[in-house]
N, C-alpha and C. Protein backbone atom coordinates (compact mmCIF):
# COMPACT_ATOMS: atom_id res chain seq x y z
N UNK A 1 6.67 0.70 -26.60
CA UNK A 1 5.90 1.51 -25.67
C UNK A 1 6.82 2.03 -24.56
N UNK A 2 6.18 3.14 -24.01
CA UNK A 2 7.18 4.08 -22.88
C UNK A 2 6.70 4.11 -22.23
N UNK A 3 7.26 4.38 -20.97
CA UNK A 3 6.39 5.69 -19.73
C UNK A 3 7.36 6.06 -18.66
N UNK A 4 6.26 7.58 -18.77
CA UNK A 4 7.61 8.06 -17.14
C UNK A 4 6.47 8.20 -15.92
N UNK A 5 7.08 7.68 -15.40
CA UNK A 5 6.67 7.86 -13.54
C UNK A 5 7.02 9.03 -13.10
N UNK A 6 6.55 9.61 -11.95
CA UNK A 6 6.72 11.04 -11.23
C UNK A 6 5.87 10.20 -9.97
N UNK A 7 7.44 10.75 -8.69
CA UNK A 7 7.15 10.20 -7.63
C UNK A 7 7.46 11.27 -6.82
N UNK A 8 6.50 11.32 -5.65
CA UNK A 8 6.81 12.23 -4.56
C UNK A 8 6.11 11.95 -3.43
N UNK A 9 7.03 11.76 -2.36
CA UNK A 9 6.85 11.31 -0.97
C UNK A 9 6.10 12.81 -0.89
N UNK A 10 4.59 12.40 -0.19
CA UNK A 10 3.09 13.55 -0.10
C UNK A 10 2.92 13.42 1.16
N UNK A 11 3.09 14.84 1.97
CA UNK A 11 2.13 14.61 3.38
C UNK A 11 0.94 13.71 2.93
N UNK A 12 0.49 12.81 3.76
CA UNK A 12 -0.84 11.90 3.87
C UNK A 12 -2.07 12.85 3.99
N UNK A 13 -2.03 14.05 4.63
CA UNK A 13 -3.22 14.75 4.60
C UNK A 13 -3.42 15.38 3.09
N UNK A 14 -1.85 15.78 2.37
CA UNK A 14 -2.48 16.54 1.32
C UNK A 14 -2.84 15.38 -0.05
N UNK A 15 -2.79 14.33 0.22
CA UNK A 15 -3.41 12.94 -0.70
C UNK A 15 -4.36 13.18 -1.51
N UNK A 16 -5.47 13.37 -0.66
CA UNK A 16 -6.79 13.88 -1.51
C UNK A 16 -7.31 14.63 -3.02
N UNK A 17 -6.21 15.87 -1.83
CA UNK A 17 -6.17 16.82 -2.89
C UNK A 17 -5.27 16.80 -4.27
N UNK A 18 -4.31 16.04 -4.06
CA UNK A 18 -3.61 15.49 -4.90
C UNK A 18 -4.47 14.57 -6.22
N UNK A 19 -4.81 13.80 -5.57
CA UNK A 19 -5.65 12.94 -6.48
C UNK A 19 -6.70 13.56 -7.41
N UNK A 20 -7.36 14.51 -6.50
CA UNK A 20 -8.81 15.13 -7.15
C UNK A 20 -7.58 16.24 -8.48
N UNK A 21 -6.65 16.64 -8.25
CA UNK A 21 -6.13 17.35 -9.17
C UNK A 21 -5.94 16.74 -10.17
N UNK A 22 -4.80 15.47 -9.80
CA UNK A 22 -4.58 14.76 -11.32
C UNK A 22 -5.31 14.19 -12.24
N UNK A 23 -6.13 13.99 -11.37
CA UNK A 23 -7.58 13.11 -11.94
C UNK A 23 -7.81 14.43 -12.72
N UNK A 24 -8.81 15.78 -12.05
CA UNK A 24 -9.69 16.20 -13.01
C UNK A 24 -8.61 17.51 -13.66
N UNK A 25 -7.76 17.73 -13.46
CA UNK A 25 -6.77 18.56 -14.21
C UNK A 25 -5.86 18.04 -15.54
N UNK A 26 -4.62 17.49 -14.84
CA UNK A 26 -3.50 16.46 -15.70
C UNK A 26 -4.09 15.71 -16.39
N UNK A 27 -4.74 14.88 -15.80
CA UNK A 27 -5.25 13.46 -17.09
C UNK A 27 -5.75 13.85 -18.36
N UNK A 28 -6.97 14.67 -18.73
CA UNK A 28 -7.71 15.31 -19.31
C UNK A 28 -6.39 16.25 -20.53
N UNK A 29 -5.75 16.72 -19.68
CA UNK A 29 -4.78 17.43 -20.90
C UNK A 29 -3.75 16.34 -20.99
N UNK A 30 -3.38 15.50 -20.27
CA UNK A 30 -2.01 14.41 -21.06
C UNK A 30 -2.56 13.48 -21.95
N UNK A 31 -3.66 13.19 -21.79
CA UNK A 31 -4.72 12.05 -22.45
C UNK A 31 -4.99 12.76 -24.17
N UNK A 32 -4.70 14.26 -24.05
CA UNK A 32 -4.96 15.09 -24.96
C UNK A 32 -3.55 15.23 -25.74
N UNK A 33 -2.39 14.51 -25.16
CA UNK A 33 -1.46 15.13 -26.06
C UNK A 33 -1.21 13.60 -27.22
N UNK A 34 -0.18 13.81 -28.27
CA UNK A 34 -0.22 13.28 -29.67
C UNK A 34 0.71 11.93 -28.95
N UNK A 35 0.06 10.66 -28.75
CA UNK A 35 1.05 9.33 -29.13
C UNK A 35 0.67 9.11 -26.97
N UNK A 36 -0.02 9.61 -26.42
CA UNK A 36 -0.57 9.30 -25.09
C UNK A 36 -1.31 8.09 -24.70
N UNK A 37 -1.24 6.81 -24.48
CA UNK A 37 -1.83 6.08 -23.96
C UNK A 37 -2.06 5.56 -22.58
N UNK A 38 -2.14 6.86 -21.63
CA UNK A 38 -2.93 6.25 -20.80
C UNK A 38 -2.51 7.01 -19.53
N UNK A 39 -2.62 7.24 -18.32
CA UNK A 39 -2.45 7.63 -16.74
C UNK A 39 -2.73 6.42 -16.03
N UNK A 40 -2.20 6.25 -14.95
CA UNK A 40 -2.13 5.56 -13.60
C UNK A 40 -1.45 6.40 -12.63
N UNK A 41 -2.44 5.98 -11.35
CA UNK A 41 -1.89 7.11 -10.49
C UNK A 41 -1.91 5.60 -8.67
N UNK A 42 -0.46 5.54 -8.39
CA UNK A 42 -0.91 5.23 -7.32
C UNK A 42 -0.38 5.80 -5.75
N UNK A 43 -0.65 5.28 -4.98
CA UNK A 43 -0.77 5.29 -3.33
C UNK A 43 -0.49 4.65 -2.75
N UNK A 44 0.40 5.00 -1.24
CA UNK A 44 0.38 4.77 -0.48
C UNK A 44 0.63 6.14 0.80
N UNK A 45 -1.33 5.07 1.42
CA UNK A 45 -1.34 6.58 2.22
C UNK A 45 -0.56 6.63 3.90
N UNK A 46 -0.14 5.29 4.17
CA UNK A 46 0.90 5.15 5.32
C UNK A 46 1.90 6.34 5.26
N UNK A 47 2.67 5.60 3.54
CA UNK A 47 3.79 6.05 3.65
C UNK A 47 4.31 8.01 2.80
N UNK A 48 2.98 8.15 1.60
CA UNK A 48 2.76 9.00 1.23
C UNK A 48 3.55 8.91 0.09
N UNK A 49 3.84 7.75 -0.18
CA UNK A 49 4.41 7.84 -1.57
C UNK A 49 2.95 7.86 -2.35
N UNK A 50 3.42 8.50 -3.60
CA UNK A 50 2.35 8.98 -4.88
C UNK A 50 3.20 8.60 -6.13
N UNK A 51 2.57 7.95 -6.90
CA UNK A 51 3.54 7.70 -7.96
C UNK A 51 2.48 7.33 -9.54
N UNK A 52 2.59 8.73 -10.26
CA UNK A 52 1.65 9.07 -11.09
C UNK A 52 2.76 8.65 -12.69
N UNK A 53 2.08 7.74 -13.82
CA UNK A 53 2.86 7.12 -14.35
C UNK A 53 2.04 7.51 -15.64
N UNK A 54 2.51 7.85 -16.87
CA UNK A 54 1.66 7.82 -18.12
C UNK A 54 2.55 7.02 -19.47
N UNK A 55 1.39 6.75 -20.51
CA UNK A 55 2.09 5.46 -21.09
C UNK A 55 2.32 6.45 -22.54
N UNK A 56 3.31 5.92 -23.60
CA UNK A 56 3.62 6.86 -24.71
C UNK A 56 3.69 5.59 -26.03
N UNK A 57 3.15 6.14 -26.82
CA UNK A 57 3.31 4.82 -28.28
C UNK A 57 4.53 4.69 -28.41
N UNK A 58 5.58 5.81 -28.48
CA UNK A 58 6.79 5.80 -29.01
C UNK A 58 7.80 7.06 -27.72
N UNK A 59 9.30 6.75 -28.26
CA UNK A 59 10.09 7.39 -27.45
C UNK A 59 9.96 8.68 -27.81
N UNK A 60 9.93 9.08 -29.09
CA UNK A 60 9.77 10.56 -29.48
C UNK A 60 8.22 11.43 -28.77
N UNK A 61 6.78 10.94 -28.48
CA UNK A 61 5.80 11.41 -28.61
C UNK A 61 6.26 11.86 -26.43
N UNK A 62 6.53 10.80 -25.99
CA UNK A 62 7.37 10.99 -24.84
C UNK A 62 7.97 11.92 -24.22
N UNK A 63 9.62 12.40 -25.28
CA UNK A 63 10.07 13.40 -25.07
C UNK A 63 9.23 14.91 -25.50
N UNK A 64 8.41 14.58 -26.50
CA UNK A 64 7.96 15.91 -26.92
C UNK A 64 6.68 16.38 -25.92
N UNK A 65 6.45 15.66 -25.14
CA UNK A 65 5.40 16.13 -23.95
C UNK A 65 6.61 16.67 -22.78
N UNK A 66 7.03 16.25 -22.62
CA UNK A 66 8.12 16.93 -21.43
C UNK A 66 7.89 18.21 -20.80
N UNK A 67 8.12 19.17 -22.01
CA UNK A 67 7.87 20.75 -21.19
C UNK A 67 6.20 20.56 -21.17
N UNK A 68 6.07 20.03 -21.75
CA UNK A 68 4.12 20.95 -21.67
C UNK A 68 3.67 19.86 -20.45
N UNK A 69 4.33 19.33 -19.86
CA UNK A 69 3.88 18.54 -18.52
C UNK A 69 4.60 19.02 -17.06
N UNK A 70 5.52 19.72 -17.48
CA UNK A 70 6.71 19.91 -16.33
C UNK A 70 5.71 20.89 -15.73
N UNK A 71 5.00 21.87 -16.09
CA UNK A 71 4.38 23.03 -14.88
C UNK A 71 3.25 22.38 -14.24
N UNK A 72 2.31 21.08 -15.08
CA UNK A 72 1.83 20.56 -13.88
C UNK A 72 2.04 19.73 -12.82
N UNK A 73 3.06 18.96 -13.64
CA UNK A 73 3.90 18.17 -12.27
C UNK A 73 4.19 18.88 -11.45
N UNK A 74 4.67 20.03 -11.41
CA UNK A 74 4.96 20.74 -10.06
C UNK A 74 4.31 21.02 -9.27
N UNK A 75 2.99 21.82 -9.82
CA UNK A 75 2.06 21.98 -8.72
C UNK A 75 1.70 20.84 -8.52
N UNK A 76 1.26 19.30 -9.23
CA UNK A 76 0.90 18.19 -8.53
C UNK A 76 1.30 17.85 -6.80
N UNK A 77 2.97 18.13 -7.25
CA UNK A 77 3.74 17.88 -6.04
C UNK A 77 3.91 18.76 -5.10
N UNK A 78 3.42 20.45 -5.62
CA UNK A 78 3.07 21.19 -4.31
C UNK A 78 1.90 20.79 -3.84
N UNK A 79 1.46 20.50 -4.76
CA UNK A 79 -0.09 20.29 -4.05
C UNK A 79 0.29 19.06 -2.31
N UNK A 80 0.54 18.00 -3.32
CA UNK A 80 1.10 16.70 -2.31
C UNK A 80 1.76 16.93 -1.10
N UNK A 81 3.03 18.24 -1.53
CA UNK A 81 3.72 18.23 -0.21
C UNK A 81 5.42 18.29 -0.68
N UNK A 82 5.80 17.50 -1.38
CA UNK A 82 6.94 16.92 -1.65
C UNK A 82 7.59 17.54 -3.00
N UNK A 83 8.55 16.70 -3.50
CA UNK A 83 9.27 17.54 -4.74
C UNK A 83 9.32 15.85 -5.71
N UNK A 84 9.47 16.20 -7.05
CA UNK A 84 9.10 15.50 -7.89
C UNK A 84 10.36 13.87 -8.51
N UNK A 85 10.18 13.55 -8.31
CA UNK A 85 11.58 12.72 -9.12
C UNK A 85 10.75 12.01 -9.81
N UNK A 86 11.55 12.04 -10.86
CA UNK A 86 10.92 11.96 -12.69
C UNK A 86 12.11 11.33 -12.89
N UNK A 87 11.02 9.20 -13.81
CA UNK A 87 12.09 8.23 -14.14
C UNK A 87 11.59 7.50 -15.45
N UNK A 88 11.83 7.83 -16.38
CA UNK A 88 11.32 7.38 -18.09
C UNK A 88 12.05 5.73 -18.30
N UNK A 89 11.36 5.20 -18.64
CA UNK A 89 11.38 3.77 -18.81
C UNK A 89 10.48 2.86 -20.63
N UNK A 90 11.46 2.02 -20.67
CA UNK A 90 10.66 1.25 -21.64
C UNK A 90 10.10 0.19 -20.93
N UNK A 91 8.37 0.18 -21.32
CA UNK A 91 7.61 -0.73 -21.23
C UNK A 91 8.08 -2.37 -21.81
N UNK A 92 8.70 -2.76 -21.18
CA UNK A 92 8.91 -4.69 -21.54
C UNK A 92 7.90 -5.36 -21.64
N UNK A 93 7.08 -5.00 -20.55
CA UNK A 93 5.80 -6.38 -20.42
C UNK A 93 4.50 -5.69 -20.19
N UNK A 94 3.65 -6.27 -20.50
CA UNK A 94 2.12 -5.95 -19.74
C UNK A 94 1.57 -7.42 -20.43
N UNK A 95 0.65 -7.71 -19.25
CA UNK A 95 -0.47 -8.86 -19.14
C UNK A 95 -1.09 -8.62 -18.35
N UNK A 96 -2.48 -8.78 -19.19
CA UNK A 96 -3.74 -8.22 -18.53
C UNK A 96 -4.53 -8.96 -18.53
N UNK A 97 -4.62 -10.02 -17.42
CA UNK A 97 -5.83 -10.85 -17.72
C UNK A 97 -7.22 -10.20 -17.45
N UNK A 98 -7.63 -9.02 -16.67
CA UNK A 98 -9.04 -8.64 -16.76
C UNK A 98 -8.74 -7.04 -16.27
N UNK A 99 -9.68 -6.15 -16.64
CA UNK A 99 -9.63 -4.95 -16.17
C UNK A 99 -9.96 -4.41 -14.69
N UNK A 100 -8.90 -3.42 -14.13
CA UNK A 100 -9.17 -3.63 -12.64
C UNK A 100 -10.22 -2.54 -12.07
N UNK A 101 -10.69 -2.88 -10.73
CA UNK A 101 -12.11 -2.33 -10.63
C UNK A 101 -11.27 -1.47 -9.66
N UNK A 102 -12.68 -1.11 -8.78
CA UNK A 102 -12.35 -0.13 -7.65
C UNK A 102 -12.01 -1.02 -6.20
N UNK A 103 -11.21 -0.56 -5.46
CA UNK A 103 -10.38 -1.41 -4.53
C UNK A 103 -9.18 -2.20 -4.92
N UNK A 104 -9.02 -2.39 -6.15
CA UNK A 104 -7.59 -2.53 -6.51
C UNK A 104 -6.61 -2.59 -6.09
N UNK A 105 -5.47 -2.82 -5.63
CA UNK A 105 -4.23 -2.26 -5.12
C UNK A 105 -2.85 -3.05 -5.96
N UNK A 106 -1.92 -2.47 -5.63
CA UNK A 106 -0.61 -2.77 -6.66
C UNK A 106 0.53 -3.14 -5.79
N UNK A 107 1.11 -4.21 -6.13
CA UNK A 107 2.54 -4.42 -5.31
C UNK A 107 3.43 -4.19 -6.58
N UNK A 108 4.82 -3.59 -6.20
CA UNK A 108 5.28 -2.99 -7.16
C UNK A 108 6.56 -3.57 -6.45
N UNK A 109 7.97 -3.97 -7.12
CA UNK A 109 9.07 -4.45 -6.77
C UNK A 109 10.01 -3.33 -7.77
N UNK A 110 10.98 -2.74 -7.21
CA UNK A 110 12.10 -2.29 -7.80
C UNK A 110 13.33 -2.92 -8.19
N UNK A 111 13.98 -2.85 -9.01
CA UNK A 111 15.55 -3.72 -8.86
C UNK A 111 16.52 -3.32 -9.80
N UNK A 112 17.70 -3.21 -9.36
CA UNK A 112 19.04 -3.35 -10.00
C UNK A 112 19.29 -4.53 -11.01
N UNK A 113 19.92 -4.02 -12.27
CA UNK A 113 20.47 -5.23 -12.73
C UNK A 113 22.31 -5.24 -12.24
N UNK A 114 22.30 -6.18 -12.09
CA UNK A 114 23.84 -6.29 -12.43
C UNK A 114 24.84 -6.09 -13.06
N UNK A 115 24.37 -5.96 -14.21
CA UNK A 115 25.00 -6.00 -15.48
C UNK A 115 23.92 -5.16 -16.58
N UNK A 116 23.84 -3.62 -16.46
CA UNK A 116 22.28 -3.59 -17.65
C UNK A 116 22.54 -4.00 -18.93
N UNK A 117 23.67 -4.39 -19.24
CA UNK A 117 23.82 -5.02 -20.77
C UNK A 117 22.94 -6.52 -20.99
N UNK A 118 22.53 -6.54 -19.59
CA UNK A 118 22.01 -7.83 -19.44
C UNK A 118 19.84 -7.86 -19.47
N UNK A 119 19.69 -6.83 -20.19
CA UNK A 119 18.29 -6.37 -19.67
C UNK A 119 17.34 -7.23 -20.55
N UNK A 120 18.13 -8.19 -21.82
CA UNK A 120 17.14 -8.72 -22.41
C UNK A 120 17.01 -10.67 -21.62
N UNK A 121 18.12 -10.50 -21.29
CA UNK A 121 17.96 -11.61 -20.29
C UNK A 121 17.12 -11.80 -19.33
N UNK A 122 17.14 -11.00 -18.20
CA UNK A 122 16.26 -10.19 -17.13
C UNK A 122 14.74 -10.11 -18.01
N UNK A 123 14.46 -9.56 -19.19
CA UNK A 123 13.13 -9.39 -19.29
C UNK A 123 12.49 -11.00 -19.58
N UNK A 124 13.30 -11.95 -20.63
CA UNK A 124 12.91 -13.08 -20.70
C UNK A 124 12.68 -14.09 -19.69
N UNK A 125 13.49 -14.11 -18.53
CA UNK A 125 13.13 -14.89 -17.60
C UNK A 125 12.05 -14.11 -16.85
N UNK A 126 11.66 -12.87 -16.77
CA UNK A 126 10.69 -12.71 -16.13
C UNK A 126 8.75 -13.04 -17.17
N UNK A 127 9.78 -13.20 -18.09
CA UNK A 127 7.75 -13.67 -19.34
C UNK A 127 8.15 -15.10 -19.18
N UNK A 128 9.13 -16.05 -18.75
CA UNK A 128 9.00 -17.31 -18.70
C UNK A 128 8.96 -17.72 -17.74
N UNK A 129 9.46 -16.88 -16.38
CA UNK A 129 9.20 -18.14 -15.13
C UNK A 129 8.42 -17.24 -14.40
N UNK A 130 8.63 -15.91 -13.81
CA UNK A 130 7.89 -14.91 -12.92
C UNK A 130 6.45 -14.46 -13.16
N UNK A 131 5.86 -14.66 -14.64
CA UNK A 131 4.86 -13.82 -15.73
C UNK A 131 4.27 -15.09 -15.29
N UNK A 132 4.14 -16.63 -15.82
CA UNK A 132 3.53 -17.35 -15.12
C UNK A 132 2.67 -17.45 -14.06
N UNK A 133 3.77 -17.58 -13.44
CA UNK A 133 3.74 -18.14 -11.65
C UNK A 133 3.02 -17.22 -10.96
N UNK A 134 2.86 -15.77 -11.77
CA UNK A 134 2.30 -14.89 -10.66
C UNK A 134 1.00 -14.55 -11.19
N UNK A 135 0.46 -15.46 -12.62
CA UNK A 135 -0.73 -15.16 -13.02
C UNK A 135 -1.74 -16.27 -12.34
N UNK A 136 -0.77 -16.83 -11.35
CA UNK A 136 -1.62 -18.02 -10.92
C UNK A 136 -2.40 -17.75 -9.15
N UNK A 137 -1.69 -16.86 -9.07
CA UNK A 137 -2.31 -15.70 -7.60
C UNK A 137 -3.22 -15.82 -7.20
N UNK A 138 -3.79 -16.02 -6.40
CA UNK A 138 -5.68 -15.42 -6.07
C UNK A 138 -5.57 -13.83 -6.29
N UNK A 139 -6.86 -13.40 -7.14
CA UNK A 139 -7.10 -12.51 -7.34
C UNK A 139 -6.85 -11.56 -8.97
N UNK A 140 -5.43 -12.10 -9.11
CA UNK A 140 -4.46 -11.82 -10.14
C UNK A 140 -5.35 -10.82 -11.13
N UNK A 141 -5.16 -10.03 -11.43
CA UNK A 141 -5.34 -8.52 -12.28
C UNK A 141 -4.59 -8.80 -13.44
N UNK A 142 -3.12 -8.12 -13.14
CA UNK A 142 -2.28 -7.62 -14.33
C UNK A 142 -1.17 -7.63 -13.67
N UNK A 143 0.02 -7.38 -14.93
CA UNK A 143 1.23 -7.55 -14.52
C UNK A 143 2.41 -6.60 -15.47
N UNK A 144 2.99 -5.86 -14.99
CA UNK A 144 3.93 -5.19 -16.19
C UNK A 144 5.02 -5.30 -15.87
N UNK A 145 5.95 -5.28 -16.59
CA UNK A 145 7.56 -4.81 -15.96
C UNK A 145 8.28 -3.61 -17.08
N UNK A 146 8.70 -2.53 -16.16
CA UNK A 146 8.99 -1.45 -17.22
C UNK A 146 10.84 -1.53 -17.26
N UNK A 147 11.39 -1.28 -17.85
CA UNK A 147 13.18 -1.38 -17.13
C UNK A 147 13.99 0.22 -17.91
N UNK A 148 14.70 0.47 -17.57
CA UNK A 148 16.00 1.10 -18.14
C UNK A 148 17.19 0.83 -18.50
N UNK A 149 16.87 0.95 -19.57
CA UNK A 149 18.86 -0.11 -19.97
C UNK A 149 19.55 0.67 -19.45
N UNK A 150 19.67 1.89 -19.27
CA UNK A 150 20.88 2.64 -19.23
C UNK A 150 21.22 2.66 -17.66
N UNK A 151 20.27 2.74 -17.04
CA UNK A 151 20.58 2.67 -15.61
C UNK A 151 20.80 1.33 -14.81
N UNK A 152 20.24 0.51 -15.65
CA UNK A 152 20.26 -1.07 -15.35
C UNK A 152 18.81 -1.58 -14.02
N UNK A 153 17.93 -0.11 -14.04
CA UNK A 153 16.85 -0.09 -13.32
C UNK A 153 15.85 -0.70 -13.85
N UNK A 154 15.13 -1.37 -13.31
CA UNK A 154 13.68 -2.17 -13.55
C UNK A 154 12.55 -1.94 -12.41
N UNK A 155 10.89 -1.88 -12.83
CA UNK A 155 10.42 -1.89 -11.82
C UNK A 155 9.44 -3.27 -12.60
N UNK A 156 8.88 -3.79 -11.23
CA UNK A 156 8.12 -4.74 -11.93
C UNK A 156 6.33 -4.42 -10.90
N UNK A 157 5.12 -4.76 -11.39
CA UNK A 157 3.58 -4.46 -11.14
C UNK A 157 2.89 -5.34 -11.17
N UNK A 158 2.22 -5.58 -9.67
CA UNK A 158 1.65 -6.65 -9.82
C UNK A 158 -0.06 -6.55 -9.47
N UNK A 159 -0.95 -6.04 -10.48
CA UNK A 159 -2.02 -5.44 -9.80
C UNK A 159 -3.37 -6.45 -9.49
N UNK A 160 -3.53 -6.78 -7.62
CA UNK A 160 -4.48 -7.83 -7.49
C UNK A 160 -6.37 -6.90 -7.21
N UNK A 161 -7.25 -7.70 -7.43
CA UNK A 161 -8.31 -6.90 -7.09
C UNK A 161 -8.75 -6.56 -6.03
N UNK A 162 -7.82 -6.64 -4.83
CA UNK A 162 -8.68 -6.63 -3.49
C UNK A 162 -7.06 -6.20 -2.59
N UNK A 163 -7.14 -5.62 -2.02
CA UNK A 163 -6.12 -5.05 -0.68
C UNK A 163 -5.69 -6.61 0.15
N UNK A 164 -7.20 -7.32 0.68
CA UNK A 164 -6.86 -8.76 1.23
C UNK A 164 -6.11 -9.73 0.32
N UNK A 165 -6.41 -9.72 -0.93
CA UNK A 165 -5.89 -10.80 -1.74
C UNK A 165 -4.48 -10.77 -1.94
N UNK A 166 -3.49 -9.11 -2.01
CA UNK A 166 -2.35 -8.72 -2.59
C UNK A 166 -1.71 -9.00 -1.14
N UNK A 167 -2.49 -8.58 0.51
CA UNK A 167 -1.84 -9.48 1.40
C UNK A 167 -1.36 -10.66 1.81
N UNK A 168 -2.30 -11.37 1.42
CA UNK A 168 -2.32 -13.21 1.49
C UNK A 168 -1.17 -13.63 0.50
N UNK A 169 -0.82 -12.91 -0.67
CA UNK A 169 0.04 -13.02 -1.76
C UNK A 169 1.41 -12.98 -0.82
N UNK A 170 1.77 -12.22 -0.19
CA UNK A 170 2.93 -11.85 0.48
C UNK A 170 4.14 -12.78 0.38
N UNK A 171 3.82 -13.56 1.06
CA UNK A 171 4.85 -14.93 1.03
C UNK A 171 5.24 -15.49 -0.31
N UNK A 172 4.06 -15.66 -1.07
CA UNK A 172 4.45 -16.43 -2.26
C UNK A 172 5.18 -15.65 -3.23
N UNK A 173 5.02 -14.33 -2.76
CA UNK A 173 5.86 -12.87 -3.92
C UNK A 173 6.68 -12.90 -3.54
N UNK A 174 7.25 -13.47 -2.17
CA UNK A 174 8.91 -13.24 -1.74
C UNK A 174 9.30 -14.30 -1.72
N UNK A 175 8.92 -15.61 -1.67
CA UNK A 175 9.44 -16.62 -2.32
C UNK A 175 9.92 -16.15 -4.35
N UNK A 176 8.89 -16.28 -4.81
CA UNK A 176 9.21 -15.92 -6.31
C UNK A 176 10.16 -14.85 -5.86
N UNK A 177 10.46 -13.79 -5.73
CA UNK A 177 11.20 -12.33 -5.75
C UNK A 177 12.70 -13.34 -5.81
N UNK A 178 12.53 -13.74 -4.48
CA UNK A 178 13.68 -14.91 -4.40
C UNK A 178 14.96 -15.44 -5.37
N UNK A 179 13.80 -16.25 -5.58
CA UNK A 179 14.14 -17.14 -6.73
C UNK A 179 14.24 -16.21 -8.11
N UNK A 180 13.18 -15.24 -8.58
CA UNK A 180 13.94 -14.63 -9.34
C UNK A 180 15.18 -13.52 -9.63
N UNK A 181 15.48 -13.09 -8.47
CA UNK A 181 16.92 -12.20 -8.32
C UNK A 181 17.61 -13.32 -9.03
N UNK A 182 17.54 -14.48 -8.28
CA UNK A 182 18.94 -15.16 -8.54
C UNK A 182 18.88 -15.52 -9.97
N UNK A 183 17.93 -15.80 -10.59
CA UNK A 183 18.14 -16.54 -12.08
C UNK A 183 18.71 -15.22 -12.88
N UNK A 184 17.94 -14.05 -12.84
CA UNK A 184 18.24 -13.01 -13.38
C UNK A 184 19.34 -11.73 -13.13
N UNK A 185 20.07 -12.42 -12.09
CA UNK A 185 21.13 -11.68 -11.24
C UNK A 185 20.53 -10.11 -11.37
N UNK A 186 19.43 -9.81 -10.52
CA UNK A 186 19.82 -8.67 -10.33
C UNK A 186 18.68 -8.35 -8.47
N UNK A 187 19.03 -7.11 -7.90
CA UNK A 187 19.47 -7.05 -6.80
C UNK A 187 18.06 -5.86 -6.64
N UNK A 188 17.09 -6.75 -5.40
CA UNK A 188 15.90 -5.97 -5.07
C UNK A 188 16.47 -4.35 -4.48
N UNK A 189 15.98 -3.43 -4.94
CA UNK A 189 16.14 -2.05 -4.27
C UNK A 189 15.07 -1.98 -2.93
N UNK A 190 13.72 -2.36 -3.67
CA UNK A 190 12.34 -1.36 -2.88
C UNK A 190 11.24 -2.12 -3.14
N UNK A 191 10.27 -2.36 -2.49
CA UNK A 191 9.05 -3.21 -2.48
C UNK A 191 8.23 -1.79 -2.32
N UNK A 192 6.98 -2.18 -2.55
CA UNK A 192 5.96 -1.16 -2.29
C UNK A 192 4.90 -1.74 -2.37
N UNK A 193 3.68 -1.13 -1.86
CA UNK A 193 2.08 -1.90 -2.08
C UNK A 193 1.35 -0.79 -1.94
N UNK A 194 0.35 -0.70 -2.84
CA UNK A 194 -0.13 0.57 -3.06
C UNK A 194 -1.60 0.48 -3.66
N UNK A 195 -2.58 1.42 -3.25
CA UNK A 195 -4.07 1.68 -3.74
C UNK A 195 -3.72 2.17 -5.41
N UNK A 196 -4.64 1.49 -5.76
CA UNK A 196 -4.73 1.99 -7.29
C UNK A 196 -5.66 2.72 -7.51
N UNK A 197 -5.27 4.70 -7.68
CA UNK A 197 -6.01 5.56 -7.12
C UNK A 197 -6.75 6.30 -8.78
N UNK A 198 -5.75 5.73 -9.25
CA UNK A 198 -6.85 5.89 -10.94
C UNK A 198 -5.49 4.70 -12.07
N UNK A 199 -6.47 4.33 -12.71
CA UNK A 199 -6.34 3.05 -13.39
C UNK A 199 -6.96 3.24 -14.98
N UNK A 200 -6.20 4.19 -15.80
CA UNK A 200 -6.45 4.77 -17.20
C UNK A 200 -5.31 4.59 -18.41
N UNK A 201 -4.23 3.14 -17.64
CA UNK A 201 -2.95 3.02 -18.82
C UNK A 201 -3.51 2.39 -19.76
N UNK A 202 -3.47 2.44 -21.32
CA UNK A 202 -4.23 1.29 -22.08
C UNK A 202 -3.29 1.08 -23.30
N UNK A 203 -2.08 0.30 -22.26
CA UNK A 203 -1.22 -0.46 -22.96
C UNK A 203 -1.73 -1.62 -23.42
N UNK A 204 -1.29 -2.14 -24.87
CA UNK A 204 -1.90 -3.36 -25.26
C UNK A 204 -1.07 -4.12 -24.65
N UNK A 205 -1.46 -5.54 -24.63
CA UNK A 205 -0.64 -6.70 -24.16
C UNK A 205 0.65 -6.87 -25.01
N UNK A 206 1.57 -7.09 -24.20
CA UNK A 206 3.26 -7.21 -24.41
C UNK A 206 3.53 -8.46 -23.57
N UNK A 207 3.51 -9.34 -23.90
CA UNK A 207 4.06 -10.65 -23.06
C UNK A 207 4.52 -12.09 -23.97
């Protein structure tokens, strides 16, 4: 399984309008193209990051959406405010212990590997010690980690049901974050926490 993300720092006022687009525009035709499983779209309206993500059966069904997505991504991101950066990734993990409702929100961790020759290492310690430990959360949703071998980039998703619950989490995610850089040598970029502003990926379980 695949997916590419499209991120763009959005004036906070043009949010809305953003959303109401991808929702009733994009989704509807990407959901429509051959080997598509799924949209997620999230938020943060502090900071105005937007970061709209769709899932692919295979690497080929992926690349062959590319152009027939590139003219709406753009206006997405005029719409938003900002300009687009587009990052294709293989899906490593998903665990889903229940489907997420409305109020949702997502903490999302970025990271460097050290070594990307090292990415099957990195994915195993995160389904044996991190995939655990963080299904044990209050609240606990779901969990994915997508990576790039080639760049040695990983992002990892941690989606709780409630805004309060993914706060209270705080400490215990940077304890774990911690502890897992070091087993897996590789080096936090970017934290994020974010509204889960549509919730339509329907990756099967990978864990």
């Amino acid at each position: 399984m695949y997916a590419r993300s499209t991120t763009v720092r959005a004036h906070p006022e043009s949010i809305d309008a953003g959303i109401a687009y991808i929702r009733d525009e994009v989704m509807p035709m990407v959901m429509g193209m051959d080997g598509c499983i799924g949209m997620s779209l999230l938020v943060d309206r502090l900071s105005g990051q937007c970061i709209a993500t769709t899932a692919w059966q295979t690497m080929e069904a992926m690349t062959a959406s590319a152009d027939r997505v590139r003219s709406s991504r753009e206006h997405a991101a005029e719409l938003l405010g900002g300009r687009p950066q587009v990052d294709e990734w293989e899906i490593a993990v998903m665990h889903r212990d229940h489907n997420s409702a409305p109020g949702a929100c997502v903490r999302a961790t970025w990271v460097r590997m050290d070594d990307p020759g090292q990415a099957d290492r990195a994915i195993d310690i995160y389904k044996m010690a991190i995939l655990p430990a963080t299904q044990e959360m209050e609240a606990f949703c779901s969990s994915s980690l997508m990576v790039d071998r080639t760049s040695g980039y990983a992002v990892s998703s941690v989606t709780f049901d409630s805004r309060e619950a993914m706060e209270r989490s705080r400490m215990q995610a940077e304890t774990m974050r911690e502890r897992g850089t070091r087993e897996a040598g590789v080096e936090i970029v970017e934290v994020g926490e974010f509204e889960l502003a549509m919730a339509h990926l329907h990756v099967p379980e990978m864990a």
